[in-house]
Protein backbone atom coordinates (compact mmCIF):
# COMPACT_ATOMS: atom_id res chain seq x y z
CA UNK A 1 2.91 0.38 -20.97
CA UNK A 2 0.87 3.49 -20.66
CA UNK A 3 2.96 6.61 -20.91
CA UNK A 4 1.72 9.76 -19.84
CA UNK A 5 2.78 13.31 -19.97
CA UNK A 6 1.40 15.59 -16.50
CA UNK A 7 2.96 19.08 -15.75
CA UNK A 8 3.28 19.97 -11.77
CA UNK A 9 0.21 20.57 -10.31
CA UNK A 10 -1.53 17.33 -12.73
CA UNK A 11 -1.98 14.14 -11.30
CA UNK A 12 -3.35 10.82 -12.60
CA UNK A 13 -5.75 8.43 -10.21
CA UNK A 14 -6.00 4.51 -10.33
CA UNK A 15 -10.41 5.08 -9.20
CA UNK A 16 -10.51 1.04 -8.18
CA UNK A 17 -7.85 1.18 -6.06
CA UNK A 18 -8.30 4.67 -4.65
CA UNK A 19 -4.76 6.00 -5.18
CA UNK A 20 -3.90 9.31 -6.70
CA UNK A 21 -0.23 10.18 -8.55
CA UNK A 22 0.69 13.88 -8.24
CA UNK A 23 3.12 15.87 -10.07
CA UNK A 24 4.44 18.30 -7.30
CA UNK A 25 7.04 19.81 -9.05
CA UNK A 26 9.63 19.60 -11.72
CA UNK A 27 13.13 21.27 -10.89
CA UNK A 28 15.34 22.88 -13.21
CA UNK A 29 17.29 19.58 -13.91
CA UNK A 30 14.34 17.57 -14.95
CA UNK A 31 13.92 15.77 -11.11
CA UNK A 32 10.13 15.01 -10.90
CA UNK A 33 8.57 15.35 -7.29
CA UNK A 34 5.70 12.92 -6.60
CA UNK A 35 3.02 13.39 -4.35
CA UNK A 36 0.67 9.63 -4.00
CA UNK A 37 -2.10 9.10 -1.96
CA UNK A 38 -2.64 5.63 -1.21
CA UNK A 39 -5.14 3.62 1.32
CA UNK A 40 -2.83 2.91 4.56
CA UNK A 41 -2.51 -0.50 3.55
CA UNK A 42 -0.85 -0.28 0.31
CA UNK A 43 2.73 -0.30 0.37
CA UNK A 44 4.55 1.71 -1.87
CA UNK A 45 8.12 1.68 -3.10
CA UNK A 46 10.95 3.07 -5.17
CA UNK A 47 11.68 0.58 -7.92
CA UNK A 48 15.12 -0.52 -6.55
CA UNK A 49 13.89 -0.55 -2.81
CA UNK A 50 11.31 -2.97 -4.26
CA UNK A 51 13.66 -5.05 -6.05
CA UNK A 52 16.38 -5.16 -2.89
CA UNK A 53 13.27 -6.39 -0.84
CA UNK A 54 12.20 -9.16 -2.59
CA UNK A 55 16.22 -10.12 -3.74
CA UNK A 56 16.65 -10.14 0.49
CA UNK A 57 13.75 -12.50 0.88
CA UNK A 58 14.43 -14.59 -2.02
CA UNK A 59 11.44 -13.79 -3.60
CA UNK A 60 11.26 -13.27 -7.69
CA UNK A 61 11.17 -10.24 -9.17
CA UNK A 62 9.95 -9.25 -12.43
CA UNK A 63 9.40 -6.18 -14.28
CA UNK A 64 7.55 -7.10 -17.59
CA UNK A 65 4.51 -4.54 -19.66
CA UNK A 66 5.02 -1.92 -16.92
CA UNK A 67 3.45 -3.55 -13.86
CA UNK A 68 7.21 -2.65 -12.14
CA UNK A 69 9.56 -4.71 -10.05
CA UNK A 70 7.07 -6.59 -8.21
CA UNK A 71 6.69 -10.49 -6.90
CA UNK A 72 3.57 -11.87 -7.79
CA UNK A 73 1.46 -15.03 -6.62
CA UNK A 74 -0.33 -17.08 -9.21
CA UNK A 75 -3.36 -14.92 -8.95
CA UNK A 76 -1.21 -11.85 -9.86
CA UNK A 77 -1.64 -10.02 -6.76
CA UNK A 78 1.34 -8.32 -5.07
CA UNK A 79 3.25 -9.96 -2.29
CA UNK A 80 4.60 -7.79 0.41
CA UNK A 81 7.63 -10.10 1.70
CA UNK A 82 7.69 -8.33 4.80
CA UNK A 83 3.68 -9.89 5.75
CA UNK A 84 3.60 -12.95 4.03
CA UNK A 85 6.69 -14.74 4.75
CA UNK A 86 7.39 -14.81 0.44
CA UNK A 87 5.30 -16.05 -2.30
């Protein structure tokens, strides 16, 4: 897992897949606000949304060497339950 330390206004950027992470701002209790830009037709999720999603479609999830909470096809790309009816 990468770990990486950004103060508000820093972002980091994933070039291939053209989405952007933003710090917007870090509140006096140590909540972090995001700010992603994404192509329209990548979904993204909180962690447990992601997880309740897949557990209501029946669909595995697993979480291993940072890639998340996500369900994955043999290929390794990302199944949104929601479009294609489950892995």
């Amino acid at each position: 897992m990468l770990k990486l330390r950004r103060y508000a206004g820093e972002s980091i950027v994933f070039p291939q897949a053209d989405i952007e992470v933003a710090v917007s701002a870090v509140d006096r209790d140590g909540t972090v606000h995001l700010s992603i830009s994404a192509p329209n037709d990548v979904d993204v999720y909180r962690r447990e949304v992601w997880i309740a999603i897949c557990r209501d479609e029946g669909l595995p999830v697993t979480g291993g060497r940072g890639r998340g909470s996500h369900a994955h096809r043999s290929d390794d790309r990302v199944v949104d339950p929601r479009t294609t009816g489950g892995a």
